[in-house]
C-alpha atoms as a PDB file:
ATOM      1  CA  UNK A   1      88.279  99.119  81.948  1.00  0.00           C
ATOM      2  CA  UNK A   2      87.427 101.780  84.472  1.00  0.00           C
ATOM      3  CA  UNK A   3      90.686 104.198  83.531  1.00  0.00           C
ATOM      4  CA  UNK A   4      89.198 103.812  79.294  1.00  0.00           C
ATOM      5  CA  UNK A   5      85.588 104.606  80.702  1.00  0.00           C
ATOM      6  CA  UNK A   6      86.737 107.507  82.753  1.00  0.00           C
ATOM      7  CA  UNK A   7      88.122 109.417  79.547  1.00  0.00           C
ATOM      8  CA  UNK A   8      84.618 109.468  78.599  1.00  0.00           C
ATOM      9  CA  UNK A   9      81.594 112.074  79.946  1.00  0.00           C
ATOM     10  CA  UNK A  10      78.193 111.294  80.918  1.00  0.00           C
ATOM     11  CA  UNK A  11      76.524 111.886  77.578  1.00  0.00           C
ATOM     12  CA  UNK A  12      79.025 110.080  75.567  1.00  0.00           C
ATOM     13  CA  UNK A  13      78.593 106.833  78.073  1.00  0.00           C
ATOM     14  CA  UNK A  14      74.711 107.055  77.275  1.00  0.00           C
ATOM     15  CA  UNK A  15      74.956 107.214  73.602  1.00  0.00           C
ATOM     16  CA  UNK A  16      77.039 104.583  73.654  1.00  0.00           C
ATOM     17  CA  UNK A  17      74.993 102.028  76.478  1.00  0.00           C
ATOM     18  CA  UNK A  18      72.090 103.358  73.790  1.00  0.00           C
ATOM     19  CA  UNK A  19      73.822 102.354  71.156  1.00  0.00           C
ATOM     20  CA  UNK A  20      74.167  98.934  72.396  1.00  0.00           C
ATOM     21  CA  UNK A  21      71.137  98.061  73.481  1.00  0.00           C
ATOM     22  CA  UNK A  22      69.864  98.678  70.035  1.00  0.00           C
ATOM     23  CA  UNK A  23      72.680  96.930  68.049  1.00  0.00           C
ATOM     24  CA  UNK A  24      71.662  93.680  70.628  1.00  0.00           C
ATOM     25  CA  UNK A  25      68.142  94.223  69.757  1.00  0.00           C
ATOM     26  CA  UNK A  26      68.593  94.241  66.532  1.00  0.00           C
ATOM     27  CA  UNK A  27      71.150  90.731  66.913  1.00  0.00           C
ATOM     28  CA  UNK A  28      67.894  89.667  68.777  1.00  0.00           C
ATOM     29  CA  UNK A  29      65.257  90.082  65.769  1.00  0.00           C
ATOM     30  CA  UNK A  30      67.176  88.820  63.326  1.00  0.00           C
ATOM     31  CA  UNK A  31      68.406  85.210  65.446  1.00  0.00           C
ATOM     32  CA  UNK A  32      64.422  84.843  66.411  1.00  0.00           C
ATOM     33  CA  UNK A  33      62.219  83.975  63.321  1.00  0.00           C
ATOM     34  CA  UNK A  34      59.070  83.674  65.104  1.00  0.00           C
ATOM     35  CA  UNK A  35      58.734  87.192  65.838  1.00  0.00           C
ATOM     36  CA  UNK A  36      56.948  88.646  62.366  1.00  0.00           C
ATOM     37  CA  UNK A  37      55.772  91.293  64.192  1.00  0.00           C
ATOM     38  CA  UNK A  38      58.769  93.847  63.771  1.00  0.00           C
ATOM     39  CA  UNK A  39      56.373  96.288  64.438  1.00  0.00           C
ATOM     40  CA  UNK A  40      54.941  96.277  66.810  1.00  0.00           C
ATOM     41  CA  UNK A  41      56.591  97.116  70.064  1.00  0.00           C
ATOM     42  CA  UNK A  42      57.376  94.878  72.902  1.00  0.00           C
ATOM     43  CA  UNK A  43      54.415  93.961  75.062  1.00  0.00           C
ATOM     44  CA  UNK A  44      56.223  91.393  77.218  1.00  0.00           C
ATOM     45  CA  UNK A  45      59.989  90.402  78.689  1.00  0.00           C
ATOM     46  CA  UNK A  46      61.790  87.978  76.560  1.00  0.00           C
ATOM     47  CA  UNK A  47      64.658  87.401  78.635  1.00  0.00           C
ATOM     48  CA  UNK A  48      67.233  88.181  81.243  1.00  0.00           C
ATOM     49  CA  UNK A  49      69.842  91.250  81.490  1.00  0.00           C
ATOM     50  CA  UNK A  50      73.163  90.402  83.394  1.00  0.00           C
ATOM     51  CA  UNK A  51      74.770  93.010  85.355  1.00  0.00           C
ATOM     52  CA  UNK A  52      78.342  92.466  85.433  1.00  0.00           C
ATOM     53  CA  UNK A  53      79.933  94.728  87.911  1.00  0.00           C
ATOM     54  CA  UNK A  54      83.524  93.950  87.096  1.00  0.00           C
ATOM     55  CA  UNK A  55      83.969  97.690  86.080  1.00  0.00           C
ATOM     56  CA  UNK A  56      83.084  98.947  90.066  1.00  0.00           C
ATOM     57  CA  UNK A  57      86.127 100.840  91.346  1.00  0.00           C
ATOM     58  CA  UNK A  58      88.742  98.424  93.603  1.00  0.00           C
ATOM     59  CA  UNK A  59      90.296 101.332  95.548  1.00  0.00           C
ATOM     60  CA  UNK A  60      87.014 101.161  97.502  1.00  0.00           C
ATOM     61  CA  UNK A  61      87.886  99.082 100.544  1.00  0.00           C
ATOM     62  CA  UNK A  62      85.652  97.579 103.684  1.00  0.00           C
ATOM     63  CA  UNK A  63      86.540 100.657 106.437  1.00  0.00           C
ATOM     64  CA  UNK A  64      87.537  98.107 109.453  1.00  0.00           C
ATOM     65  CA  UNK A  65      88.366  99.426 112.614  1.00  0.00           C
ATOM     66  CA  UNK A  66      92.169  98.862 112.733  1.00  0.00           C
ATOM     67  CA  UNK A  67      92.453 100.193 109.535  1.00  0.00           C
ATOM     68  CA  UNK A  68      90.526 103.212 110.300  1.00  0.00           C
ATOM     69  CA  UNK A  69      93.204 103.901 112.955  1.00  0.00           C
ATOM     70  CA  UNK A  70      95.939 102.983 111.489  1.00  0.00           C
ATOM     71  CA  UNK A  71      95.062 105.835 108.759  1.00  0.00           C
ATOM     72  CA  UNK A  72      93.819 108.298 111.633  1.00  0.00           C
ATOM     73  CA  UNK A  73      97.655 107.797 113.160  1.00  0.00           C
ATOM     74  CA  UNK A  74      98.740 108.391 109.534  1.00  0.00           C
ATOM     75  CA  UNK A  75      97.166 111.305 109.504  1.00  0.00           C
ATOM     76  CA  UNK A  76      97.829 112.625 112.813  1.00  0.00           C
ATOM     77  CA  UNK A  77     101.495 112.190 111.797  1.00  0.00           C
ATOM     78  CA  UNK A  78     101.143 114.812 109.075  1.00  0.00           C
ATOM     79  CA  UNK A  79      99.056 117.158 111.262  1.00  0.00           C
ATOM     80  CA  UNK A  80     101.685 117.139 113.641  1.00  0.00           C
ATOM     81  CA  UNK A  81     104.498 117.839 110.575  1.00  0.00           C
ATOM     82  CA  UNK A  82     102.825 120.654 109.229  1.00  0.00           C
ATOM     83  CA  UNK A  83     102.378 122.382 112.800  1.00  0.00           C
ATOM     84  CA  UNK A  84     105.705 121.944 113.395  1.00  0.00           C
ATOM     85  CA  UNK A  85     107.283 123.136 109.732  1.00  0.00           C
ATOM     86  CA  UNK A  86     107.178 127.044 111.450  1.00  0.00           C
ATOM     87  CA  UNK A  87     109.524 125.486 114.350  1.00  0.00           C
ATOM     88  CA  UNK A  88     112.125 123.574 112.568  1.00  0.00           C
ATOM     89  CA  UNK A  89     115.603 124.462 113.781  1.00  0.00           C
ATOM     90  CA  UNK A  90     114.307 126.422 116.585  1.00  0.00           C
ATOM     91  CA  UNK A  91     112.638 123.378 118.669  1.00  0.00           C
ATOM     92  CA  UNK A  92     112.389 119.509 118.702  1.00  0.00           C
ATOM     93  CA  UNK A  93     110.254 118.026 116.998  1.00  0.00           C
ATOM     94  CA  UNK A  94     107.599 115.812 119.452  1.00  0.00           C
ATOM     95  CA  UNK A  95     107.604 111.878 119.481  1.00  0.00           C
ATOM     96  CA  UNK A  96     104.731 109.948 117.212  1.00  0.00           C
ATOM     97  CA  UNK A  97     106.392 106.438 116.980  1.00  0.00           C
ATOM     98  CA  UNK A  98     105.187 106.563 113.234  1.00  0.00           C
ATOM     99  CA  UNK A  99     107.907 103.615 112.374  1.00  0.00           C
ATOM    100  CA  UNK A 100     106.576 101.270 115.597  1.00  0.00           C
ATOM    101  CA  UNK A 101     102.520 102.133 114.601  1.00  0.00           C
ATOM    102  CA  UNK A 102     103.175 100.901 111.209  1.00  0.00           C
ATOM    103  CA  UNK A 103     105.267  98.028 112.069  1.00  0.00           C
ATOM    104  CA  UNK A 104     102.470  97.094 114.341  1.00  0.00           C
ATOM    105  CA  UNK A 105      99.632  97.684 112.092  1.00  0.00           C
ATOM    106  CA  UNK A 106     101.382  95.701 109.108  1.00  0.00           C
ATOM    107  CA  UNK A 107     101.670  92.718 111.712  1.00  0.00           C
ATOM    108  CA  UNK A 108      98.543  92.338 111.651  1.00  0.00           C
ATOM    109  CA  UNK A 109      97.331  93.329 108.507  1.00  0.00           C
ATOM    110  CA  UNK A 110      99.073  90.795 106.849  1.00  0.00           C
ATOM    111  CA  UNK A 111      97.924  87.973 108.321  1.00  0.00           C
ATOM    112  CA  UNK A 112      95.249  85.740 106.309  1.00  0.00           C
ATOM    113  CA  UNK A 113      93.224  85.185 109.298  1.00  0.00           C
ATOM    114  CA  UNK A 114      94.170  87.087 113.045  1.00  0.00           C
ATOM    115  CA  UNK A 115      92.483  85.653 115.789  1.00  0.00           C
ATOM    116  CA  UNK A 116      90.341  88.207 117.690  1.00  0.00           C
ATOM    117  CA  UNK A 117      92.774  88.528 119.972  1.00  0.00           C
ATOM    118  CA  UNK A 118      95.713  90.187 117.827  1.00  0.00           C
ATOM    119  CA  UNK A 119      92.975  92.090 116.276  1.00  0.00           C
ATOM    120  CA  UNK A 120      92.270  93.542 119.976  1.00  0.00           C
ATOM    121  CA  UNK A 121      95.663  94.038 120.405  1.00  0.00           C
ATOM    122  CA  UNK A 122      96.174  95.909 117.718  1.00  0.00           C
ATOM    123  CA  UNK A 123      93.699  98.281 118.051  1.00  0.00           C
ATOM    124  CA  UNK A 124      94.421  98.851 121.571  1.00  0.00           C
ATOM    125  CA  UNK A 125      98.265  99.738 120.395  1.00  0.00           C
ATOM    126  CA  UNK A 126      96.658 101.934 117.842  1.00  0.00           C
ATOM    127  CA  UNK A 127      94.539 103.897 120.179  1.00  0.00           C
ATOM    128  CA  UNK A 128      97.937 104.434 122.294  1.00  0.00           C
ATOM    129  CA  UNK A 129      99.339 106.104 119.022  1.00  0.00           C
ATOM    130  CA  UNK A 130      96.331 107.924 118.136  1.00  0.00           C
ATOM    131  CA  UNK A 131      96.030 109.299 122.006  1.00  0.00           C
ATOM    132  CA  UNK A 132      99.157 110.303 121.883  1.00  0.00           C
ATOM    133  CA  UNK A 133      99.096 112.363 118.394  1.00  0.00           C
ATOM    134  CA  UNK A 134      96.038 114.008 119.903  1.00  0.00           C
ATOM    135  CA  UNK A 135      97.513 114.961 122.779  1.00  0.00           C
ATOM    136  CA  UNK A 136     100.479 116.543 121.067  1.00  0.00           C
ATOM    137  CA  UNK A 137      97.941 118.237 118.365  1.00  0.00           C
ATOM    138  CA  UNK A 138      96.605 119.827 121.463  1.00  0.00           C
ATOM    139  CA  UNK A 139      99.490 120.901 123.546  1.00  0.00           C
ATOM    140  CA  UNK A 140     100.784 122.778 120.063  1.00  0.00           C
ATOM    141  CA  UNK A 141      97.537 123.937 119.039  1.00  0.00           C
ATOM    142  CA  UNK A 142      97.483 125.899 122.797  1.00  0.00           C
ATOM    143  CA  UNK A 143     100.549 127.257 121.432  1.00  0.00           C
ATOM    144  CA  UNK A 144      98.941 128.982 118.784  1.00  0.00           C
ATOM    145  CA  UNK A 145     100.213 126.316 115.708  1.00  0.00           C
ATOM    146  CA  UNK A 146      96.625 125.585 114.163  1.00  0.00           C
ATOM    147  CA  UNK A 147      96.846 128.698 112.292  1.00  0.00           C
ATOM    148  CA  UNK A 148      99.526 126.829 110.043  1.00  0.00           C
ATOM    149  CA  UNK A 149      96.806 124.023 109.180  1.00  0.00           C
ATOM    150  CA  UNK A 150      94.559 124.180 106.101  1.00  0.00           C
ATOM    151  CA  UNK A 151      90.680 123.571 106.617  1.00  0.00           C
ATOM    152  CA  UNK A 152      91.197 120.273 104.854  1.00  0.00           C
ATOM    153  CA  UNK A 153      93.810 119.391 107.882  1.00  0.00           C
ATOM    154  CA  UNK A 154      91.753 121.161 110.209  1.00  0.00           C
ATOM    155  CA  UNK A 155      88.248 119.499 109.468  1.00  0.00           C
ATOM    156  CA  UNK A 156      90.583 115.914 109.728  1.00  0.00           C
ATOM    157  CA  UNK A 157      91.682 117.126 113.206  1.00  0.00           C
ATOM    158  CA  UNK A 158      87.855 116.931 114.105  1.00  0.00           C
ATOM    159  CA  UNK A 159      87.003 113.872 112.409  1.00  0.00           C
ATOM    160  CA  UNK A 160      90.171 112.084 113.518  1.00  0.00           C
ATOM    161  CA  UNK A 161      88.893 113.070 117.731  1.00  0.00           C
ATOM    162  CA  UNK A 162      85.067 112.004 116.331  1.00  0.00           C
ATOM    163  CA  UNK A 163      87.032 108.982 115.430  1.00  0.00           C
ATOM    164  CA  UNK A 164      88.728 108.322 118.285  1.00  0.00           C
ATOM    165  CA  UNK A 165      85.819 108.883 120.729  1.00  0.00           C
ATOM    166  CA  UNK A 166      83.703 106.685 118.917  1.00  0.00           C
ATOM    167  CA  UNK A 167      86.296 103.604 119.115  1.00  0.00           C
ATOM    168  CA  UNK A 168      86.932 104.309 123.013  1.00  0.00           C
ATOM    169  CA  UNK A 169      83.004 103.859 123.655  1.00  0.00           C
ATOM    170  CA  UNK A 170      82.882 101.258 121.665  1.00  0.00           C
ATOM    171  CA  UNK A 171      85.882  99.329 123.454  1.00  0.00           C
ATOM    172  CA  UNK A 172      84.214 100.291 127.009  1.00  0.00           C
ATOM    173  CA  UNK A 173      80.574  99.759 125.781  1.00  0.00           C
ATOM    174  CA  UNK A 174      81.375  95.657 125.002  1.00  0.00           C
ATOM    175  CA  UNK A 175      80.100  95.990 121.484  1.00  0.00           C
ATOM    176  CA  UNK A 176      82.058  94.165 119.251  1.00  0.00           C
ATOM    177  CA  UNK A 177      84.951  95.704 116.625  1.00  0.00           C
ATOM    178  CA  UNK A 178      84.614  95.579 113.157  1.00  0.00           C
ATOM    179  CA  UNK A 179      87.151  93.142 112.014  1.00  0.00           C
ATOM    180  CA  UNK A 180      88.129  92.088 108.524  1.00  0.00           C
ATOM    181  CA  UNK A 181      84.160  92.493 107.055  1.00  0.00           C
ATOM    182  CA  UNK A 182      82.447  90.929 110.184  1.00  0.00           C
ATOM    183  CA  UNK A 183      82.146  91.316 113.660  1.00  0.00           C
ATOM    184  CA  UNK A 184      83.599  89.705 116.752  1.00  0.00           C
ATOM    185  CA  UNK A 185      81.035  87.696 117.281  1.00  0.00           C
ATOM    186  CA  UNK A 186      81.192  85.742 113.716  1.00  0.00           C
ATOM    187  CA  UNK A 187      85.116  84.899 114.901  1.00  0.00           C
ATOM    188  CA  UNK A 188      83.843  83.362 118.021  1.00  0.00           C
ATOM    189  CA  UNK A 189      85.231  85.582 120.208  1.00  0.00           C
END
């Protein structure tokens, strides 16, 4: 539904909600043979409208905080490709354990239900990665490779430390780690 209503613009999608309304009001006055009064105009409600939000998009997922970093190291992993695309041949490529993040993010991930505990554990390992990626962003970056980096890349760079600042203080501060939709404290943890 949401691929056949993208085809169409913002007028065209208000003619035709308009054009509904009015064929159901119409339905409405000719099922109710009380109303003689065609017309007049409506003084009062005369009954309920459902909302059905079935058409709402489903690539819009709840941001939790292992999968925050698991797309962070995902992203860091790129970075780190395109400031090392000028050095190919002519020096080794640096170390971002993109195979062992991702096996250890999808360990978790799939689970119906992960204790608190995994969930911890996971982030923690996903931290590692991300501190890591950072740290190599930065030692090339001193070596003059951020020119190679588009804004896009380059605004991501900032985000991505935001990012990882934020989740250190939080892991220091005590507060609790946004899970699967709820916090720590709803798990029992």
């Amino acid at each position: 539904m949401s691929y056949f209503r993208k085809r169409f613009d913002k007028d065209a999608l208000a003619k035709i909600n308009e054009s509904i309304v009015f064929n159901a009001r119409d339905e409405e006055k000719k099922d109710d043979p009380q109303d003689d009064s065609s017309n007049d105009p409506p003084t009062a409600n005369r009954g309920k409208l459902i909302v059905d939000a079935a058409c709402t998009p489903a690539d819009i997922t709840y941001p939790t905080d292992l999968k925050l970093l698991n797309e962070a190291r995902e992203k860091t992993e790129e970075i780190i490709d395109r400031m090392h695309e000028p050095l190919v041949g002519l020096k080794k490529k640096p170390r971002t354990y993109r195979q062992k993040g991702r096996k250890d993010y999808l360990a978790v991930a799939k689970q119906k239900k992960p204790g608190p505990p995994k969930i911890r554990k996971a982030i923690r390992k996903q931290l590692g990665y991300l501190k890591r990626n950072l740290h190599t962003i930065d030692i090339m970056a001193s070596e003059g490779l951020l020119k190679h980096l588009s804004k896009r890349l380059y605004r991501l760079v900032l985000v991505i430390k935001e990012l990882y600042r934020q989740q250190i203080r939080n892991r220091h501060s005590g507060q609790p780690p946004v899970f699967f939709g709820v916090a720590d404290r709803d798990h029992g943890g």
